[in-house]
PDB file of N, CA and C in Angstrom:
ATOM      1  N   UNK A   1     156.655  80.011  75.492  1.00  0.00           N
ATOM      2  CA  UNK A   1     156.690  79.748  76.922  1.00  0.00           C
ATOM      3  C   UNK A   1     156.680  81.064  77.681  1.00  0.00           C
ATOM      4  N   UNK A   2     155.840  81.357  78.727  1.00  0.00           N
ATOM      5  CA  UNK A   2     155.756  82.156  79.242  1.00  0.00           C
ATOM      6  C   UNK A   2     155.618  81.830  80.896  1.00  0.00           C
ATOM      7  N   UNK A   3     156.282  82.959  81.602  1.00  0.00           N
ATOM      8  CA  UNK A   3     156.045  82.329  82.999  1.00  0.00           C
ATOM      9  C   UNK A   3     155.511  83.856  83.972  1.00  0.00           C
ATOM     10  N   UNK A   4     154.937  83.576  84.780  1.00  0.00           N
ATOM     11  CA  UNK A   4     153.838  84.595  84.931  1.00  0.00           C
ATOM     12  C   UNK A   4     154.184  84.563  86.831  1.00  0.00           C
ATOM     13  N   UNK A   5     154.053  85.767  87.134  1.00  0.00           N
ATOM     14  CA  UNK A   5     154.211  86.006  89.289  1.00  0.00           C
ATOM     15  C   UNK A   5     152.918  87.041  89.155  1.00  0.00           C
ATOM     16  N   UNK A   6     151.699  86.935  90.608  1.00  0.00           N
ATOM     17  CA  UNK A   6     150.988  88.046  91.163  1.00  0.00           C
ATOM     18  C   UNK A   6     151.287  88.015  92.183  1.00  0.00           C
ATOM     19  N   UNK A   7     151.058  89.748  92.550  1.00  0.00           N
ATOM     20  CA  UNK A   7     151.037  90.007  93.984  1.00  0.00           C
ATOM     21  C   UNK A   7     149.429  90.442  93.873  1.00  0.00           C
ATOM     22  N   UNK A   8     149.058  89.623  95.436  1.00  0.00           N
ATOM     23  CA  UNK A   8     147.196  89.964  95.164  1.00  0.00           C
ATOM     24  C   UNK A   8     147.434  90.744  96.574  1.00  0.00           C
ATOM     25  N   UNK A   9     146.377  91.647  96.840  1.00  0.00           N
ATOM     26  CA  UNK A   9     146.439  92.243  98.196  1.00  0.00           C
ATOM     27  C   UNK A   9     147.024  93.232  98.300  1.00  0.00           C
ATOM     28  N   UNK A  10     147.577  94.042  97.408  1.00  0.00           N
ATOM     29  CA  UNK A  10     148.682  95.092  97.429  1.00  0.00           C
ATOM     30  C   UNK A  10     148.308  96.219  97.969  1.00  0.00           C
ATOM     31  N   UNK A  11     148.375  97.160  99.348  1.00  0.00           N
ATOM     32  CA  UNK A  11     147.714  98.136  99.789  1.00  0.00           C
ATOM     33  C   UNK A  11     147.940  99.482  99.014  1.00  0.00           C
ATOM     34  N   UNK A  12     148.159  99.336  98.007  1.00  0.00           N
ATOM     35  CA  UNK A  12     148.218 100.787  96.698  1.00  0.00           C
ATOM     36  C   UNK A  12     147.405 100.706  95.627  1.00  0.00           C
ATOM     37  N   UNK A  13     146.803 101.469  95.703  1.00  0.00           N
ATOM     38  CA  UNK A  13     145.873 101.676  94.615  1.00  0.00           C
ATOM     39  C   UNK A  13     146.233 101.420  92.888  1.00  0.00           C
ATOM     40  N   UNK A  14     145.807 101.049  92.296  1.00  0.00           N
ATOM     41  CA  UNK A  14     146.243 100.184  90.494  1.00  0.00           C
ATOM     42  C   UNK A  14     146.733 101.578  89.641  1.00  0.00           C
ATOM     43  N   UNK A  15     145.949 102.726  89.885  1.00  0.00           N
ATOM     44  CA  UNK A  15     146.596 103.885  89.392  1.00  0.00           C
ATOM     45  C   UNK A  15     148.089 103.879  89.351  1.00  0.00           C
ATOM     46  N   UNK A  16     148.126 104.656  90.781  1.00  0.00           N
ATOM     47  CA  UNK A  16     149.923 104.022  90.755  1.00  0.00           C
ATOM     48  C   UNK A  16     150.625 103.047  90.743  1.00  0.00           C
ATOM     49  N   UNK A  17     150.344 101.872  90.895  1.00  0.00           N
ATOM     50  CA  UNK A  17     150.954 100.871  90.568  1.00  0.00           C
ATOM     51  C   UNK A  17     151.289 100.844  88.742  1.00  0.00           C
ATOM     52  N   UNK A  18     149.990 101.489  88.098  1.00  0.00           N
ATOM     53  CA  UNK A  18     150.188 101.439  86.698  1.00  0.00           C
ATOM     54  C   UNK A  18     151.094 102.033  86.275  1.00  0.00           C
ATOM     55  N   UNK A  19     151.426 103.633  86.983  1.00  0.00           N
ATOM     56  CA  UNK A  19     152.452 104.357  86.346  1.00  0.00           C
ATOM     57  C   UNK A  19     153.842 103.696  86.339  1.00  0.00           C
ATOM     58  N   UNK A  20     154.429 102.861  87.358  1.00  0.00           N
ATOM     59  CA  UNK A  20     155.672 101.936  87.307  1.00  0.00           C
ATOM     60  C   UNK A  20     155.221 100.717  86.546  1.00  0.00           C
ATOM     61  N   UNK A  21     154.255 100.272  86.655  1.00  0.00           N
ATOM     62  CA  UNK A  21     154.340  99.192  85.240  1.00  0.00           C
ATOM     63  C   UNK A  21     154.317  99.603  83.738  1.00  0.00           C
ATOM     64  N   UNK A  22     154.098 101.080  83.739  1.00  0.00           N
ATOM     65  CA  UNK A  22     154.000 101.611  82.047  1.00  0.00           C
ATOM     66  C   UNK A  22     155.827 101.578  82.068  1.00  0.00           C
ATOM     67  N   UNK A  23     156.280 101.875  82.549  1.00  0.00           N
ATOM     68  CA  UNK A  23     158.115 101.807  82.771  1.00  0.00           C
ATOM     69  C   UNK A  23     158.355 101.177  82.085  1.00  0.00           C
ATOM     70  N   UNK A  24     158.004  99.879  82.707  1.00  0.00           N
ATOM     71  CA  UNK A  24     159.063  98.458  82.743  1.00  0.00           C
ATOM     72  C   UNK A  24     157.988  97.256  81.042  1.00  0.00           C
ATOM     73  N   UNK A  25     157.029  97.855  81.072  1.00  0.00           N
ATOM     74  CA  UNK A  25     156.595  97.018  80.412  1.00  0.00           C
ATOM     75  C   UNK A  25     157.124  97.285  78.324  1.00  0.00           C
ATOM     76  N   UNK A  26     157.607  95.483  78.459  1.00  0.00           N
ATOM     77  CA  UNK A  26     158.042  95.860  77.330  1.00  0.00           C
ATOM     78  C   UNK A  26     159.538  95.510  76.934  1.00  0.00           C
ATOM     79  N   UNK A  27     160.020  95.877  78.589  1.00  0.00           N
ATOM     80  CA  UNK A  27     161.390  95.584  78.404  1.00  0.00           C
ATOM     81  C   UNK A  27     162.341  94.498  78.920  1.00  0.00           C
ATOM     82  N   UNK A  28     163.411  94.490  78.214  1.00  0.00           N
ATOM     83  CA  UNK A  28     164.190  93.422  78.667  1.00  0.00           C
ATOM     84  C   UNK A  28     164.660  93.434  80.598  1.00  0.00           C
ATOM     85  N   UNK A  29     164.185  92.187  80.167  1.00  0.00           N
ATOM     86  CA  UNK A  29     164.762  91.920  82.338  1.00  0.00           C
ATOM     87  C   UNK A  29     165.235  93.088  82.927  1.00  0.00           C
ATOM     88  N   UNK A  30     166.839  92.312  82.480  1.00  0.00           N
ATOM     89  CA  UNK A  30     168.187  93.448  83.280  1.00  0.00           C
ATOM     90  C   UNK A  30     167.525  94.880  83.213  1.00  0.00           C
ATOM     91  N   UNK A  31     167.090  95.768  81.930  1.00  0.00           N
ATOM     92  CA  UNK A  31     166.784  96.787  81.968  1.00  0.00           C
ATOM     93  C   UNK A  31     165.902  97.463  82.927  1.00  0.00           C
ATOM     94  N   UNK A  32     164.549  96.235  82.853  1.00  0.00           N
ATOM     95  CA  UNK A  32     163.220  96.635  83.750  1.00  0.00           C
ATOM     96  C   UNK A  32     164.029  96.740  85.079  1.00  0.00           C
ATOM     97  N   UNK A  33     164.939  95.637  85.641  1.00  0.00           N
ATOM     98  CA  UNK A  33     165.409  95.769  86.702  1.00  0.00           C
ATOM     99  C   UNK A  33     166.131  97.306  87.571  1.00  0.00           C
ATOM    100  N   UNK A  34     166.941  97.834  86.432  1.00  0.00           N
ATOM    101  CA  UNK A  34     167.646  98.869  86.705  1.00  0.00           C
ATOM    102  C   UNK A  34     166.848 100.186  86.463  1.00  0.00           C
ATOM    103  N   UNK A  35     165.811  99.735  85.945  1.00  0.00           N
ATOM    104  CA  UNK A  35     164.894 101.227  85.768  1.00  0.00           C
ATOM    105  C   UNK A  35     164.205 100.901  87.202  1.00  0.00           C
ATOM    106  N   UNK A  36     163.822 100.002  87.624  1.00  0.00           N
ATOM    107  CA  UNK A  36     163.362 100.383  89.037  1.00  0.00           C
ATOM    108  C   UNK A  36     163.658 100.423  89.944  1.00  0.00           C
ATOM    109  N   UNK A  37     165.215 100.169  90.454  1.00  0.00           N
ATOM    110  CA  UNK A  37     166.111 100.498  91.056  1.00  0.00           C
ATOM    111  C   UNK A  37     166.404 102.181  91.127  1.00  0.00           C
ATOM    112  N   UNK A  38     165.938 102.741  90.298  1.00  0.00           N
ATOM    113  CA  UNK A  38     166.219 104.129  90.150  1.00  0.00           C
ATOM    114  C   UNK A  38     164.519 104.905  90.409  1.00  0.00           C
ATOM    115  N   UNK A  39     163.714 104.561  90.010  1.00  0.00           N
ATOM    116  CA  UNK A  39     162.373 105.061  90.121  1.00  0.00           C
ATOM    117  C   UNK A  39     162.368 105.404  91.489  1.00  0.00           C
ATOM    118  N   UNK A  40     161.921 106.426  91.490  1.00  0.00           N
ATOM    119  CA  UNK A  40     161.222 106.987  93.675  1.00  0.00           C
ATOM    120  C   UNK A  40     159.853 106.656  93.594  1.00  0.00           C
ATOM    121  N   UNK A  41     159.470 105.926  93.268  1.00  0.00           N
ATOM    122  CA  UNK A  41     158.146 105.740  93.869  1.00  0.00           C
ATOM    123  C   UNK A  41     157.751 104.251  94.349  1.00  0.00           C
ATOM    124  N   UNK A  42     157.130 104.172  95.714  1.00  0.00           N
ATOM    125  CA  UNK A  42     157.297 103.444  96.460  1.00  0.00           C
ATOM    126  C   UNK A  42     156.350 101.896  95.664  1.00  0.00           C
ATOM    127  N   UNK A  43     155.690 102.015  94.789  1.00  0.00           N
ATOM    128  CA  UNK A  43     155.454 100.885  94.155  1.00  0.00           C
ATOM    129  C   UNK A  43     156.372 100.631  93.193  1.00  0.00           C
ATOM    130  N   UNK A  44     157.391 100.928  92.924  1.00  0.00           N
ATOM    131  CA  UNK A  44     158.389 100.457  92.276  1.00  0.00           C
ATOM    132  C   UNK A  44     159.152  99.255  93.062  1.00  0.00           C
ATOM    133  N   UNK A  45     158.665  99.245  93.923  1.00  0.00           N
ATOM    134  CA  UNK A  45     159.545  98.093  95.441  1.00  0.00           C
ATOM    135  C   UNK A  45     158.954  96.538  94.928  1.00  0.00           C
ATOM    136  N   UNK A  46     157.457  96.989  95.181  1.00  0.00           N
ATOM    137  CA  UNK A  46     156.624  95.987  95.305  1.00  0.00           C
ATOM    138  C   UNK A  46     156.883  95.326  93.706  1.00  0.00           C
ATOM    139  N   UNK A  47     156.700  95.894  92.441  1.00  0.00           N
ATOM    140  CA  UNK A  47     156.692  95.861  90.990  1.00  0.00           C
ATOM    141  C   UNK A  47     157.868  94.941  91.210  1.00  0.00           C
ATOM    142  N   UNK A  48     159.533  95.424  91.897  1.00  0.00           N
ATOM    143  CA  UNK A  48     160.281  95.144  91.596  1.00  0.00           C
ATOM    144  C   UNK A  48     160.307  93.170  92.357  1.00  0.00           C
ATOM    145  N   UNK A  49     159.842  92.807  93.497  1.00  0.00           N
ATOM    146  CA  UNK A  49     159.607  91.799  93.683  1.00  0.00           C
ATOM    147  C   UNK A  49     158.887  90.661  92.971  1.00  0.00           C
ATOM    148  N   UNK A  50     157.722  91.898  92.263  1.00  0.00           N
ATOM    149  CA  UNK A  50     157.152  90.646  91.865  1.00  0.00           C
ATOM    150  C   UNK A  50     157.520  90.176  90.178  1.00  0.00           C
ATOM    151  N   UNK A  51     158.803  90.876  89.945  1.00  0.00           N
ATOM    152  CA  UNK A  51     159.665  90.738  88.457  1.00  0.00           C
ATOM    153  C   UNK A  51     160.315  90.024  88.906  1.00  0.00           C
ATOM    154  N   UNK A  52     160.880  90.018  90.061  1.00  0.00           N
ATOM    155  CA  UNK A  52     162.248  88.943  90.498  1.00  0.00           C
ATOM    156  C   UNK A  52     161.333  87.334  90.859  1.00  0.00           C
ATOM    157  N   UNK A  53     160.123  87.471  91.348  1.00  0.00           N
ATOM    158  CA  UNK A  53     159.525  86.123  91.385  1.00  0.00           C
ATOM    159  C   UNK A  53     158.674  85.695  89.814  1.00  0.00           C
ATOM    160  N   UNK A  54     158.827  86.518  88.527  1.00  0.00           N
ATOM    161  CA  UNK A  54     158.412  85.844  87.517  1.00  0.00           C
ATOM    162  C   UNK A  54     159.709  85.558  86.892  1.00  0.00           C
ATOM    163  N   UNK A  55     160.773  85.940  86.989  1.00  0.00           N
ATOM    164  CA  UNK A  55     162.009  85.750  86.639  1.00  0.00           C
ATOM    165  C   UNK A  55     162.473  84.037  86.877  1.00  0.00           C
ATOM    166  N   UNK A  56     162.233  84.047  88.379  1.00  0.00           N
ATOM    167  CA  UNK A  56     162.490  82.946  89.150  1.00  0.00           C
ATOM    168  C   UNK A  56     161.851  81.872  88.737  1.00  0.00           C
ATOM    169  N   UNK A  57     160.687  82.211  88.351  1.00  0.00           N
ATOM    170  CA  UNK A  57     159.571  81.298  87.978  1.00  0.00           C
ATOM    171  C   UNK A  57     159.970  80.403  86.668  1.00  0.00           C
ATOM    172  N   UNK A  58     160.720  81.412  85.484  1.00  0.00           N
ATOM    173  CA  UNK A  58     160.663  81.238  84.186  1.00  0.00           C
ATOM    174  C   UNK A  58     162.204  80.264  84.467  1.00  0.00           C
ATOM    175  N   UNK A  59     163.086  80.702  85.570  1.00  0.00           N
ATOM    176  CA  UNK A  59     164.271  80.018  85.473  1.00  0.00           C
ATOM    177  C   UNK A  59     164.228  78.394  85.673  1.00  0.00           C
ATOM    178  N   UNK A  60     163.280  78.274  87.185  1.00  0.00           N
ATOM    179  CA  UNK A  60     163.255  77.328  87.882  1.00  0.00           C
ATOM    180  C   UNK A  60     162.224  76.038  87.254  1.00  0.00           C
ATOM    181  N   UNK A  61     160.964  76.933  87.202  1.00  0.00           N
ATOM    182  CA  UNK A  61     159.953  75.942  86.157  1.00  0.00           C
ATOM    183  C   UNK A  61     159.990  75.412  84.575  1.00  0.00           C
ATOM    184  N   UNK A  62     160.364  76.466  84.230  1.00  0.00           N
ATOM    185  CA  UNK A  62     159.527  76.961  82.663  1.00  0.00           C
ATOM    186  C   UNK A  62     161.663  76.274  81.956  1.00  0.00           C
ATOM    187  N   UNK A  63     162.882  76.205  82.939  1.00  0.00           N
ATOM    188  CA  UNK A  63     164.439  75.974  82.303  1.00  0.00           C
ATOM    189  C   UNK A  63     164.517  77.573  80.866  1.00  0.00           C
ATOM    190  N   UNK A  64     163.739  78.258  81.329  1.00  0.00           N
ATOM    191  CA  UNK A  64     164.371  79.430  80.236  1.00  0.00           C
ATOM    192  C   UNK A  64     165.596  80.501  80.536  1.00  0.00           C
ATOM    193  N   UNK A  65     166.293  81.168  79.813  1.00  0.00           N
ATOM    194  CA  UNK A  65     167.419  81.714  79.575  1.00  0.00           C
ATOM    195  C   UNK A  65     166.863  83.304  80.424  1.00  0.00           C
ATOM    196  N   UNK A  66     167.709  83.516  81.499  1.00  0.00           N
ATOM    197  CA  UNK A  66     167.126  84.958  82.206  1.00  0.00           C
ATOM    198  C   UNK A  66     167.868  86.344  81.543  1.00  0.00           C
ATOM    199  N   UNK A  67     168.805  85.628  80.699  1.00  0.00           N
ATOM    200  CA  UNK A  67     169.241  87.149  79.550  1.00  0.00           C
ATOM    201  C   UNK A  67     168.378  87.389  78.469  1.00  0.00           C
ATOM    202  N   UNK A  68     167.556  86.445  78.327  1.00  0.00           N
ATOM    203  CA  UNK A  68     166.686  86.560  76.683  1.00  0.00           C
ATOM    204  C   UNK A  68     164.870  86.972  77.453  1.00  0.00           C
ATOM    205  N   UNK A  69     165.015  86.931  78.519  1.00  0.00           N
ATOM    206  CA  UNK A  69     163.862  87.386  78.886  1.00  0.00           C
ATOM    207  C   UNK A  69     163.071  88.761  79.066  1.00  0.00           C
ATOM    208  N   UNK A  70     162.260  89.221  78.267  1.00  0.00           N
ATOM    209  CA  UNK A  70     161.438  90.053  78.336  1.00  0.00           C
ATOM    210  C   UNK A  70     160.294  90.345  79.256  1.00  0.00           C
ATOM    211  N   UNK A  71     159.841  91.508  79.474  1.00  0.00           N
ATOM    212  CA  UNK A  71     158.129  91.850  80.104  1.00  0.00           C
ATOM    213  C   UNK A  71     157.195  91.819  78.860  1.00  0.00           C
ATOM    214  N   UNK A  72     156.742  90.791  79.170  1.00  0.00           N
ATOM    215  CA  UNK A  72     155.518  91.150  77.774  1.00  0.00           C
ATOM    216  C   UNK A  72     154.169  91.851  78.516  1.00  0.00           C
ATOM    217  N   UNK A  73     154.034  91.305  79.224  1.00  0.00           N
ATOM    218  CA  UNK A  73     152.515  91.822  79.910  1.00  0.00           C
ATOM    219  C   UNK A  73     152.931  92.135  80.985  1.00  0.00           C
ATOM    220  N   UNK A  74     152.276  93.413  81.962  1.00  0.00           N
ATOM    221  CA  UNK A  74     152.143  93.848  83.140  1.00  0.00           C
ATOM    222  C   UNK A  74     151.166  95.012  83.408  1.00  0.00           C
ATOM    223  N   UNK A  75     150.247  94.640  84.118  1.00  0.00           N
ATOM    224  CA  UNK A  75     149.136  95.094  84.755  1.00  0.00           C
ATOM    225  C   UNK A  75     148.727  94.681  86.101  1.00  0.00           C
ATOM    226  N   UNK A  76     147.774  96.066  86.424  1.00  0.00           N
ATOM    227  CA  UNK A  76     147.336  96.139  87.806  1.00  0.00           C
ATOM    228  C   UNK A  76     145.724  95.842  88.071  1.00  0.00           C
ATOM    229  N   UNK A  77     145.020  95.240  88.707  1.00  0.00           N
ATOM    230  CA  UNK A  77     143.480  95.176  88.580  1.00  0.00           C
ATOM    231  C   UNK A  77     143.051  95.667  89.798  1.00  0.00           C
ATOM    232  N   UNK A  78     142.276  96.383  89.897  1.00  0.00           N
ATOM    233  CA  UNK A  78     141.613  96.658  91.320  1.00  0.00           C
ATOM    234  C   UNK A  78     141.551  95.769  92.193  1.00  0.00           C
ATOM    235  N   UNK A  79     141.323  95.648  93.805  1.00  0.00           N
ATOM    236  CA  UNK A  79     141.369  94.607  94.734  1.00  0.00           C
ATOM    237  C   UNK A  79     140.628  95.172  95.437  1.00  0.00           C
ATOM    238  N   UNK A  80     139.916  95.472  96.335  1.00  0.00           N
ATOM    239  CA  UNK A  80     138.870  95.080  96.925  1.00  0.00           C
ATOM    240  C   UNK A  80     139.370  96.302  97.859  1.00  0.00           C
ATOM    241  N   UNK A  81     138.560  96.979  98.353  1.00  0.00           N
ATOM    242  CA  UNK A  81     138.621  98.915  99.094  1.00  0.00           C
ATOM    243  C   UNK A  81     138.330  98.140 100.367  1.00  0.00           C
ATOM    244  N   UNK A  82     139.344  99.284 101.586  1.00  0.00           N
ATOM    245  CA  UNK A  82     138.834  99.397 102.784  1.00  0.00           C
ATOM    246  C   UNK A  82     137.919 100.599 103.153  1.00  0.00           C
ATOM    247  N   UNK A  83     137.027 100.770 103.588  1.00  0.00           N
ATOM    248  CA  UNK A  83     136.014 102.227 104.094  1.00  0.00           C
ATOM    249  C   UNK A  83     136.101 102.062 104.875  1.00  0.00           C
ATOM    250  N   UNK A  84     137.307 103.727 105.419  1.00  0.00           N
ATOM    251  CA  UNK A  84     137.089 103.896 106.931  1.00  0.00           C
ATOM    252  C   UNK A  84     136.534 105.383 106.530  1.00  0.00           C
ATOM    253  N   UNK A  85     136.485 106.063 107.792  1.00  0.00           N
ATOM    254  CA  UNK A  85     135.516 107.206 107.726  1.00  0.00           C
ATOM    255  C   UNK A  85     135.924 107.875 108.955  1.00  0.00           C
ATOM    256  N   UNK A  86     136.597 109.989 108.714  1.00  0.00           N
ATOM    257  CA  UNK A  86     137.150 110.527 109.344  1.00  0.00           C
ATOM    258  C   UNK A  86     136.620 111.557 109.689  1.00  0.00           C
ATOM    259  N   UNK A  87     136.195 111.963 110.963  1.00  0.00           N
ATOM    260  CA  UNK A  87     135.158 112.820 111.185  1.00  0.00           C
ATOM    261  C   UNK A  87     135.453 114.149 110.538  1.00  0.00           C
ATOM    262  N   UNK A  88     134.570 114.985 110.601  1.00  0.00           N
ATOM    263  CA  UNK A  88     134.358 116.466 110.055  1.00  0.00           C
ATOM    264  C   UNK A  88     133.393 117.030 110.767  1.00  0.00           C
ATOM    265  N   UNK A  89     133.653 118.513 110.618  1.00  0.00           N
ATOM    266  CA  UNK A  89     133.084 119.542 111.282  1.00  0.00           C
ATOM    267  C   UNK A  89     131.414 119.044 112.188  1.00  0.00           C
ATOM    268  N   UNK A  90     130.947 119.418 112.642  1.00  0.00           N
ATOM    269  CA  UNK A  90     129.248 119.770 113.004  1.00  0.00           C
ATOM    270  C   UNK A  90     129.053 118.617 112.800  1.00  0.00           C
ATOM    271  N   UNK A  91     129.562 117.185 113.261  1.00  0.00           N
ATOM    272  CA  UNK A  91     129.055 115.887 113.423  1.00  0.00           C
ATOM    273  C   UNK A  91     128.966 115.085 112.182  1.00  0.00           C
ATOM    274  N   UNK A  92     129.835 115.688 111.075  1.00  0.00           N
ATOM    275  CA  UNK A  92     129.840 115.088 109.583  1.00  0.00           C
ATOM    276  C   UNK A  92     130.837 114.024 109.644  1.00  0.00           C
ATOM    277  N   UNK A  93     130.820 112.668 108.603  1.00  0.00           N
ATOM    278  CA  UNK A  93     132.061 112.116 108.245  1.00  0.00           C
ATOM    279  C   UNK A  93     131.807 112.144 107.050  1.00  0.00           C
ATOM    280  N   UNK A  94     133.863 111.903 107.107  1.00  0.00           N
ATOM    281  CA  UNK A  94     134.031 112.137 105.601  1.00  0.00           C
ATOM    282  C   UNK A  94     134.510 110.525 105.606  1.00  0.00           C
ATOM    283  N   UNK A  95     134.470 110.127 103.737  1.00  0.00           N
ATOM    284  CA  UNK A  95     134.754 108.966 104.005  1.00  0.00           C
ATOM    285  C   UNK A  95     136.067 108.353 103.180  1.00  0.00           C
ATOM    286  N   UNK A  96     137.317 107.780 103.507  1.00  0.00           N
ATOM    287  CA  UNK A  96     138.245 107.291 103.144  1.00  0.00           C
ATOM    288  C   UNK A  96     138.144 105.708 102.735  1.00  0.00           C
ATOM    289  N   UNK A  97     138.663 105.713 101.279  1.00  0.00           N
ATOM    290  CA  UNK A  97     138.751 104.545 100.160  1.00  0.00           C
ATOM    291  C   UNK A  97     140.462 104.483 100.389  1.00  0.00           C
ATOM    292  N   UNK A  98     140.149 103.346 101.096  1.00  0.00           N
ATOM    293  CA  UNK A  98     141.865 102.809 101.197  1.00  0.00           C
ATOM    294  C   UNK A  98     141.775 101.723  99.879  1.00  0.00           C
ATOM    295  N   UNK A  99     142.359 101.781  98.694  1.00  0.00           N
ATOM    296  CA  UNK A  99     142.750 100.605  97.741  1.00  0.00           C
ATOM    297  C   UNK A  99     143.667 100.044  97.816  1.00  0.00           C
ATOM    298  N   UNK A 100     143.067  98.999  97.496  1.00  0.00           N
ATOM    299  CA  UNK A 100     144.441  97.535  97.017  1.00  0.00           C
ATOM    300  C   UNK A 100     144.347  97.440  95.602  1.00  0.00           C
ATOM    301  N   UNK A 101     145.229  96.240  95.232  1.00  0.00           N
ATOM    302  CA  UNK A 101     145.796  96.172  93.937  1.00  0.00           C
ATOM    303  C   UNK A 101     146.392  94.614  93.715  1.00  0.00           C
ATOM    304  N   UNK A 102     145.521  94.185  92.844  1.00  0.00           N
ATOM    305  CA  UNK A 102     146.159  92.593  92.123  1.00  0.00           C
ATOM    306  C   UNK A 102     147.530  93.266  90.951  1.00  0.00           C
ATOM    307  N   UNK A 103     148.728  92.874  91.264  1.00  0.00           N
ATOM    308  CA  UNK A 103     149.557  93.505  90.227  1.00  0.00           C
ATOM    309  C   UNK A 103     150.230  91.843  89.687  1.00  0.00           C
ATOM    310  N   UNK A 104     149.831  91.841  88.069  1.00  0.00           N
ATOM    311  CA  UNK A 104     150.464  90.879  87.308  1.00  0.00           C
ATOM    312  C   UNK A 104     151.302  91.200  86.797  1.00  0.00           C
ATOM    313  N   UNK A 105     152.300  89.897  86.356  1.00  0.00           N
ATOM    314  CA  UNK A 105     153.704  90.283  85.503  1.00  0.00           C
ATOM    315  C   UNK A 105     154.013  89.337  85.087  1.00  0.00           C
ATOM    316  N   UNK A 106     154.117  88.757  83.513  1.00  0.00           N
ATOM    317  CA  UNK A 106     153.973  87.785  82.529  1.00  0.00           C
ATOM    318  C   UNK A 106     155.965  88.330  81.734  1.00  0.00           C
ATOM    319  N   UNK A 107     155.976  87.424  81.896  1.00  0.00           N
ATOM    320  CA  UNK A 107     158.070  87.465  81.074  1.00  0.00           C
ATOM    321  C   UNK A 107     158.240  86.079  79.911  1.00  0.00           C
ATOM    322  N   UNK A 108     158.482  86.335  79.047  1.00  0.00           N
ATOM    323  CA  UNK A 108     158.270  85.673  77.947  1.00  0.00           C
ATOM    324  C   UNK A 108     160.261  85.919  77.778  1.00  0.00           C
ATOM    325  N   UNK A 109     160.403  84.550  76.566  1.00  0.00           N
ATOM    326  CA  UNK A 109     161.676  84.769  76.018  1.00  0.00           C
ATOM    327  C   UNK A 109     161.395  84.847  74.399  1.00  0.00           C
ATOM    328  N   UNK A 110     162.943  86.274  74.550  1.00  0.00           N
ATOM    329  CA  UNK A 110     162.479  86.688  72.995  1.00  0.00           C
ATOM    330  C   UNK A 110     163.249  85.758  71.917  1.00  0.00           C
ATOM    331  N   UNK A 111     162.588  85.639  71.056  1.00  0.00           N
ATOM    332  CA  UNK A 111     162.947  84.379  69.965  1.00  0.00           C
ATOM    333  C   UNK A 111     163.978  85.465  68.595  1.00  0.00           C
TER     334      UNK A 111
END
């Protein structure tokens, strides 16, 4: 049994979002929880919501045990770029890739 939360739309790019999911992935709940409670980086916020809504998920739907629960899977997929474009010198633009980010998070209980 596995119970699974996305955040789709995420205005941070999957790069960083990946570096706080290499953290947490892997580990038990409580732990993932308290490692991102401590992380400074501002997708650790977002990561951390969307652990507390697969948590929720596995409690409410799935009747599983939230001490025996693990991260088995967590990943980020690209989402879809904004292009805006900021002028430069002698009538040039330069052009800005604002990214988003589909971030998944799959919590399994360990047997």
């Amino acid at each position: 049994m596995e119970a699974k939360a996305i955040a789709r739309y995420v205005r941070m790019s999957s790069m960083k979002v990946g570096v706080v999911l290499n953290l947490v992935r892997g580990k038990n709940v409580n732990e993932a929880f308290a490692i991102l409670k401590y992380t400074p980086r501002d997708a650790a916020v977002v990561v951390n919501k969307v652990l507390k809504s697969a948590v929720a998920n596995a409690e409410n739907n799935l009747d599983l045990d939230k001490d025996n629960l693990y991260v088995s899977e967590a990943y980020a997929c690209e989402g879809p770029t904004l292009k805006r474009f900021q002028p430069h010198a002698q009538g040039r633009a330069f052009r800005i890739n604002k990214r988003s980010s589909h971030i998944t998070l799959v919590v399994k209980e360990r047997e």
